[in-house]
C-alpha atoms as a PDB file:
ATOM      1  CA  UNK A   1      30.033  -1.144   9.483  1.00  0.00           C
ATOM      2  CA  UNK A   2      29.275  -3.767   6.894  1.00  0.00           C
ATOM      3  CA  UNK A   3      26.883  -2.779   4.061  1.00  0.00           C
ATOM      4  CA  UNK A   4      25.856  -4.884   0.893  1.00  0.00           C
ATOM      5  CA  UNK A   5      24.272  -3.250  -1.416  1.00  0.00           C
ATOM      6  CA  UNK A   6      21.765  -4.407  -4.610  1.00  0.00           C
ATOM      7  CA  UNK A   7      19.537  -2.610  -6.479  1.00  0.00           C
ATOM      8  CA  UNK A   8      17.337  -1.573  -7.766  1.00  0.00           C
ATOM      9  CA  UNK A   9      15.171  -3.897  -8.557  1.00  0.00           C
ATOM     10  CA  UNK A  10      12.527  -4.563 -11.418  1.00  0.00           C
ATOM     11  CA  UNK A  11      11.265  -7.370 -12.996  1.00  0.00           C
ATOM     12  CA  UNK A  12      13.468 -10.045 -14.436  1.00  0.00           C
ATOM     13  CA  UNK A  13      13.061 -11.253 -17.796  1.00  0.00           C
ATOM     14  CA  UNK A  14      13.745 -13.606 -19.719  1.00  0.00           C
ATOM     15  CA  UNK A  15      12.582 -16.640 -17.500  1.00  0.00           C
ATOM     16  CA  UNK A  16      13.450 -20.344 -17.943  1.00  0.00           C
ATOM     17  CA  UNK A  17      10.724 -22.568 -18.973  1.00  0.00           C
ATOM     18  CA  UNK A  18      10.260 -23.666 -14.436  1.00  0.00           C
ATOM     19  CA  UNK A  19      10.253 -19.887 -13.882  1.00  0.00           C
ATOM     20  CA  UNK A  20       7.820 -19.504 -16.599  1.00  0.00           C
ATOM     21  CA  UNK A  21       5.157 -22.385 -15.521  1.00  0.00           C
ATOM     22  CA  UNK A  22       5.480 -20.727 -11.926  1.00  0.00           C
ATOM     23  CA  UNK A  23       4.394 -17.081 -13.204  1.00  0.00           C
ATOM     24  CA  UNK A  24       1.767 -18.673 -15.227  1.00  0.00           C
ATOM     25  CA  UNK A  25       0.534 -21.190 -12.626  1.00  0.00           C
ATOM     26  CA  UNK A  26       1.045 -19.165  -9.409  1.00  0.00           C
ATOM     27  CA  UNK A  27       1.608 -15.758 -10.086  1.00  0.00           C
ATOM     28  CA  UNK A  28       5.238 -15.700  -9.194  1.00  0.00           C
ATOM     29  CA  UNK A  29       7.579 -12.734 -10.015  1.00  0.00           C
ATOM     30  CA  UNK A  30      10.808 -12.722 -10.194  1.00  0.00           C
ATOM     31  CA  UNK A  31      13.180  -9.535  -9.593  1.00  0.00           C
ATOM     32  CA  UNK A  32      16.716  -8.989 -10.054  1.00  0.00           C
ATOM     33  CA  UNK A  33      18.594  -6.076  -9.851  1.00  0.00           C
ATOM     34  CA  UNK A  34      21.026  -4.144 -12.887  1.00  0.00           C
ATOM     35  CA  UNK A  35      24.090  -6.564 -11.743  1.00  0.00           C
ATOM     36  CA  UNK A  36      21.742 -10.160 -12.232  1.00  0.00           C
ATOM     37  CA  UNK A  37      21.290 -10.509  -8.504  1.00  0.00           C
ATOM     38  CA  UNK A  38      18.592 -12.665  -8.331  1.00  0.00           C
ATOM     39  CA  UNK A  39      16.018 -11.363  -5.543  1.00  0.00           C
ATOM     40  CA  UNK A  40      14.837 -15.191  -4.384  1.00  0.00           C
ATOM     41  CA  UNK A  41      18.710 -16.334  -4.459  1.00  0.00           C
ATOM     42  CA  UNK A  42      19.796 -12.868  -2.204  1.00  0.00           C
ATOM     43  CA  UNK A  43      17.371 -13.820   0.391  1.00  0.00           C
ATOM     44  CA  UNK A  44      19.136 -17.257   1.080  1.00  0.00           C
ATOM     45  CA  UNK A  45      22.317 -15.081   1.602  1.00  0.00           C
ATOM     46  CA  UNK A  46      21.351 -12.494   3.305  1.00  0.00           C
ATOM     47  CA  UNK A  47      22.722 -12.723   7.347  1.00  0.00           C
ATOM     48  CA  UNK A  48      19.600 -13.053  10.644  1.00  0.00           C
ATOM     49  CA  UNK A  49      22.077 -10.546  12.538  1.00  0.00           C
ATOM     50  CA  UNK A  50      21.394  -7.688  10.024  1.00  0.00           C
ATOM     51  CA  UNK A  51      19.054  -5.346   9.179  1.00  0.00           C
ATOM     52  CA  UNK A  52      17.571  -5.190   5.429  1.00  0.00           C
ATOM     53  CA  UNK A  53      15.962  -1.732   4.232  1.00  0.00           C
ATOM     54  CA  UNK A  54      14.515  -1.077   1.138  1.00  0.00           C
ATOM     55  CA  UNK A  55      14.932   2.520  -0.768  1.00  0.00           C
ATOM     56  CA  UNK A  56      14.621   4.913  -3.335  1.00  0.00           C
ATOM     57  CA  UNK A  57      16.903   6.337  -5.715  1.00  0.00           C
ATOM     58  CA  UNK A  58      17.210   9.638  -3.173  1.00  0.00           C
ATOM     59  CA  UNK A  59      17.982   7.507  -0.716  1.00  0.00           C
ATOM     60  CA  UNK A  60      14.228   7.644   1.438  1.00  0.00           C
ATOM     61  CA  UNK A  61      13.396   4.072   3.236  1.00  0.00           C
ATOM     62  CA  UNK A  62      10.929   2.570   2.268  1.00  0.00           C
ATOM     63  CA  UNK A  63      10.854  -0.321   4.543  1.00  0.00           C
ATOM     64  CA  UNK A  64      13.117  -2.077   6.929  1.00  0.00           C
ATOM     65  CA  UNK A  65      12.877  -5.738   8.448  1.00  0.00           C
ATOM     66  CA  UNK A  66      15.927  -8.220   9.712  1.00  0.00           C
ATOM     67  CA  UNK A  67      13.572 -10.556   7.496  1.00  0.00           C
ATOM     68  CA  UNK A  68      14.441  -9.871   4.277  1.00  0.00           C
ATOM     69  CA  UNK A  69      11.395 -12.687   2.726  1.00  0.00           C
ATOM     70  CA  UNK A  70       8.893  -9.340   4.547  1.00  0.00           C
ATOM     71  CA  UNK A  71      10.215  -6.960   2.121  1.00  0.00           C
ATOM     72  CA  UNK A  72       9.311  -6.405  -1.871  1.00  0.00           C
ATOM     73  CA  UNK A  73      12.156  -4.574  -3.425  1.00  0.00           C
ATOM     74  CA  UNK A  74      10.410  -3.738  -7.093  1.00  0.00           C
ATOM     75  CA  UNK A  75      11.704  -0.191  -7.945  1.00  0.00           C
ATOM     76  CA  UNK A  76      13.615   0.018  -4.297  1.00  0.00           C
ATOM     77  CA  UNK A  77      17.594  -1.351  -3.502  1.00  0.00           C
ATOM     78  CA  UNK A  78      18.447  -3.019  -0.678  1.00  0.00           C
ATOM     79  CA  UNK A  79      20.867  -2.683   1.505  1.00  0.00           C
ATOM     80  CA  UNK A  80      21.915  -5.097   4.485  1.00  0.00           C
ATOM     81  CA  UNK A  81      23.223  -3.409   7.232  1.00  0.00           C
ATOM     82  CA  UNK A  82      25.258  -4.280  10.493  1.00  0.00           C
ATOM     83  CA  UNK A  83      24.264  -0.901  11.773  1.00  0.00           C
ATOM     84  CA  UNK A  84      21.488   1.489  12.830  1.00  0.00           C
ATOM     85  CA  UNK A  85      20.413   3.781  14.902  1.00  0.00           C
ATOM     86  CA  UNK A  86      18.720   3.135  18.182  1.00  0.00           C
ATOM     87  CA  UNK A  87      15.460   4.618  17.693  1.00  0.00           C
ATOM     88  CA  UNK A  88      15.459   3.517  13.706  1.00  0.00           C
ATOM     89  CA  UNK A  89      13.701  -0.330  13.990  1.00  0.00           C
ATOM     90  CA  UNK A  90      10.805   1.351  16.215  1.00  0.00           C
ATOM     91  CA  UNK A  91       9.974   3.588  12.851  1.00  0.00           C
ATOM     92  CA  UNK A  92      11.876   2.654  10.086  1.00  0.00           C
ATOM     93  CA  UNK A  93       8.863   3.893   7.229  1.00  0.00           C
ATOM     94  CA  UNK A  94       7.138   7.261   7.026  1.00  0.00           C
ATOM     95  CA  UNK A  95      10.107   9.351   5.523  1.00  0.00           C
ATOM     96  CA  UNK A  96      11.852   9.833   8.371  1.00  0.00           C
ATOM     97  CA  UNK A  97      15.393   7.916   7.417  1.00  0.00           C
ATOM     98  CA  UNK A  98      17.538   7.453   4.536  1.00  0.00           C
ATOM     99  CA  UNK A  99      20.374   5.838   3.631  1.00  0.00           C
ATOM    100  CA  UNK A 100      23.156   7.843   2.259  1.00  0.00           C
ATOM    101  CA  UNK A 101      25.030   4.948   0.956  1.00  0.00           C
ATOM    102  CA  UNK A 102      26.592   3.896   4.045  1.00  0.00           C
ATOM    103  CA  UNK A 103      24.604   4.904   6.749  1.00  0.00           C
ATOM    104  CA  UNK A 104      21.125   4.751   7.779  1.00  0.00           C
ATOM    105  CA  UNK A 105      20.825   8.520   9.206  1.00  0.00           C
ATOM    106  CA  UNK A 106      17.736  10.979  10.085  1.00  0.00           C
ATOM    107  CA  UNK A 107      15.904  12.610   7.122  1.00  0.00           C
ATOM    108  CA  UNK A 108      16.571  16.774   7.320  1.00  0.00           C
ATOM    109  CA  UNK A 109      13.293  18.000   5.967  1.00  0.00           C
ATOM    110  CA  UNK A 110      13.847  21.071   3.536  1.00  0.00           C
ATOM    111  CA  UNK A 111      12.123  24.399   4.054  1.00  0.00           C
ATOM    112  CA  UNK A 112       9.208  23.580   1.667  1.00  0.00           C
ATOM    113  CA  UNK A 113       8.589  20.654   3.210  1.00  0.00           C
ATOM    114  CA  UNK A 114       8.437  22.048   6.782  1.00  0.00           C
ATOM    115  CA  UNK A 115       6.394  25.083   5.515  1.00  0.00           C
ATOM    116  CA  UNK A 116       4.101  22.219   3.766  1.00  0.00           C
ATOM    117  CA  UNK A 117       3.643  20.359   7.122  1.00  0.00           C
ATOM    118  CA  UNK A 118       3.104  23.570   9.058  1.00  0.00           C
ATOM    119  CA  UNK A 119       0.284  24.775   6.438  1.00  0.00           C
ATOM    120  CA  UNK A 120      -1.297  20.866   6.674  1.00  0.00           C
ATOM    121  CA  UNK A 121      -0.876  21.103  10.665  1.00  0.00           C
ATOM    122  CA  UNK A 122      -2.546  24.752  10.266  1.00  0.00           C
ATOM    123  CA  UNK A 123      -4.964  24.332   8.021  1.00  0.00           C
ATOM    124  CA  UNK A 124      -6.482  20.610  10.152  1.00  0.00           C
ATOM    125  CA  UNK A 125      -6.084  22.711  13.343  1.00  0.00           C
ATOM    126  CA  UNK A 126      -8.484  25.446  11.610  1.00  0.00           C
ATOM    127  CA  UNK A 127     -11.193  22.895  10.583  1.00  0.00           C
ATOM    128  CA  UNK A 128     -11.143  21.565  14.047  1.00  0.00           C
ATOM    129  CA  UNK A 129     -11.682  25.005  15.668  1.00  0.00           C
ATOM    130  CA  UNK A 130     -14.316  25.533  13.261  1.00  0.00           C
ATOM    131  CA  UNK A 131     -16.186  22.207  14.287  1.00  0.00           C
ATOM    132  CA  UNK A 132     -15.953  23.466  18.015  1.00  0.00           C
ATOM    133  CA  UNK A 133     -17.232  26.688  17.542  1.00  0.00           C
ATOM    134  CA  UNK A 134     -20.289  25.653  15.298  1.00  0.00           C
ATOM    135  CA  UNK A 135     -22.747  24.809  17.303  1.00  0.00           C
ATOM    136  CA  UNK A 136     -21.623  27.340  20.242  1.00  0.00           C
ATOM    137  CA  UNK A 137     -22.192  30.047  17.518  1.00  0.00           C
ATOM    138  CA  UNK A 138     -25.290  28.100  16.845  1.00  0.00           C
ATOM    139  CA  UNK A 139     -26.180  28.351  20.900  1.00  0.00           C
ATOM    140  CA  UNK A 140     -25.532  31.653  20.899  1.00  0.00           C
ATOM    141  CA  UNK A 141     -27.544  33.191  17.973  1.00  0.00           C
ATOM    142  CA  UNK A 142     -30.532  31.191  19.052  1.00  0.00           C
ATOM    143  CA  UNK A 143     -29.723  32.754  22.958  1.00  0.00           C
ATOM    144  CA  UNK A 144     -29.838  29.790  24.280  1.00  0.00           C
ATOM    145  CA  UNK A 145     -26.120  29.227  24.824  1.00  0.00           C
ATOM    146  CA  UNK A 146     -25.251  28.317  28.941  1.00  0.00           C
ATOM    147  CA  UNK A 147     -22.311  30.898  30.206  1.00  0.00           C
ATOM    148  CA  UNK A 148     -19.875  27.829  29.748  1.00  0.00           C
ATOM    149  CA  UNK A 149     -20.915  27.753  26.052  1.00  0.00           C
ATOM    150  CA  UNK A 150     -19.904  31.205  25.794  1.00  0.00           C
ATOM    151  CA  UNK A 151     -17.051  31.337  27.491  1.00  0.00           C
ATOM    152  CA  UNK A 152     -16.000  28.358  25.781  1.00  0.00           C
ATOM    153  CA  UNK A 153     -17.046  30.129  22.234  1.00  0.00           C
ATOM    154  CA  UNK A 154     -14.697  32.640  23.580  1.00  0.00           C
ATOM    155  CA  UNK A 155     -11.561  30.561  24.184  1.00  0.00           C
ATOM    156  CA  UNK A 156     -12.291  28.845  20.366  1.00  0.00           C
ATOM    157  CA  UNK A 157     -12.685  32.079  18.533  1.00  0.00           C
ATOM    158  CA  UNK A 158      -9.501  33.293  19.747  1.00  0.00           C
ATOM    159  CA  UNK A 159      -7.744  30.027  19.360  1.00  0.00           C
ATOM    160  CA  UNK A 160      -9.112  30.122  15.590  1.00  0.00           C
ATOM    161  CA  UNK A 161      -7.886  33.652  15.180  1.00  0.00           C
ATOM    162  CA  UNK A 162      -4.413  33.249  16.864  1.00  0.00           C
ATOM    163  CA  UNK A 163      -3.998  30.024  14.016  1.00  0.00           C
ATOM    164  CA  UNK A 164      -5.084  31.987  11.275  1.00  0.00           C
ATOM    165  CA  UNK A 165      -2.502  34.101  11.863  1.00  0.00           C
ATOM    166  CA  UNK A 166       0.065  31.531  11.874  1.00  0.00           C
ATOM    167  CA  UNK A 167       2.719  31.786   9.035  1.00  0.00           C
ATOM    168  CA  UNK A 168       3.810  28.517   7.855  1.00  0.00           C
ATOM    169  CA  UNK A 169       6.601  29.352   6.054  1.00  0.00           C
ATOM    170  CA  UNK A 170       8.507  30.727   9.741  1.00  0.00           C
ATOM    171  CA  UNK A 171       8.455  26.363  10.524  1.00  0.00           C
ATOM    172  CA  UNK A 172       9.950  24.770  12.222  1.00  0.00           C
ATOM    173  CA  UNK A 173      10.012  28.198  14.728  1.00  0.00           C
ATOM    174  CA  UNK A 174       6.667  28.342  15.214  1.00  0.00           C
ATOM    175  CA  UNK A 175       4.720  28.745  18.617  1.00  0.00           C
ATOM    176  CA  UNK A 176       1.295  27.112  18.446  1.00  0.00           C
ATOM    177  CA  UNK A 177      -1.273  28.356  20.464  1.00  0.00           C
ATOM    178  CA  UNK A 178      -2.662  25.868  23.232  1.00  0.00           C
ATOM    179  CA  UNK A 179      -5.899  24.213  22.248  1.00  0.00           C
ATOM    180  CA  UNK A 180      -8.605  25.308  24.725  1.00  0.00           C
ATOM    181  CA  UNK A 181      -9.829  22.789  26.863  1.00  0.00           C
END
């Protein structure tokens, strides 16, 4: 696999008097990364058959494009790869990849962060049930409530129960319970 690697990126200084006028005049920035690399001068060199991803210094992608000119490195590197995997281009963002320095490979969340997502998941699942069983309760106290809003305040009441009971930090193993209909 061929991999080119540059970063990271910040802005370049000093600038030559054109470079100057342009920043002034237009807004322009220039970047260039530790080893001079010249962002605008890497784009003309960068290969249409590869893929271009831009990420941190743990390795997370930030962004990914074969059009490098779509990307804005500024505190990212770049790497231009030959290489990916399949399902990578249809969801390159969103922390799910990183390169290791060769490879563009699937992010392994660590226990926190699972145990984070499963309280998040959890805790919007619990507001939702809440919503639902509202105005039931509502129906109910005022006995007005229909038997289908009752059973139906049933079903969410146990629903919010069995979530509540839900502990996050068992994820990924956990079994949700099925959202009533």
């Amino acid at each position: 696999m061929k991999t080119n690697i540059y970063g990271a990126f910040s802005l370049r200084a000093p600038l030559n008097e054109d470079e100057t006028l342009l920043a002034k005049s237009h807004g322009v920035v220039f970047l260039c990364d530790p080893q001079g690399n010249d962002w605008y001068g890497l784009l003309k060199q960068f290969s249409d058959e590869t893929v271009k991803i831009a990420f941190d210094e743990s390795g997370l992608i930030n962004s990914a494009s074969y059009d490098a000119s779509t990307m804005w490195p500024q505190s990212f590197s770049v790497a231009e790869v030959s290489d990916c995997p399949d399902t990578f281009l249809s969801q390159p963002g969103g922390g799910k990849w990183v390169f290791d320095g060769e490879s563009i490979v699937a992010r392994v969340l660590s226990a926190a962060e699972l145990t984070e997502q499963a309280k998040a998941t959890r805790d919007a699942l619990l507001a939702e049930a809440s919503q639902k069983i509202s105005p039931l309760q509502d129906a109910k106290e005022l006995d007005i409530a229909t038997d289908d809003e009752l059973s139906q305040l049933r079903e969410w009441m146990l629903y919010r129960v069995q979530l509540s009971r839900i502990d996050p930090a068992l994820a990924p193993d956990i079994t949700w319970p099925e959202i009533p209909a």
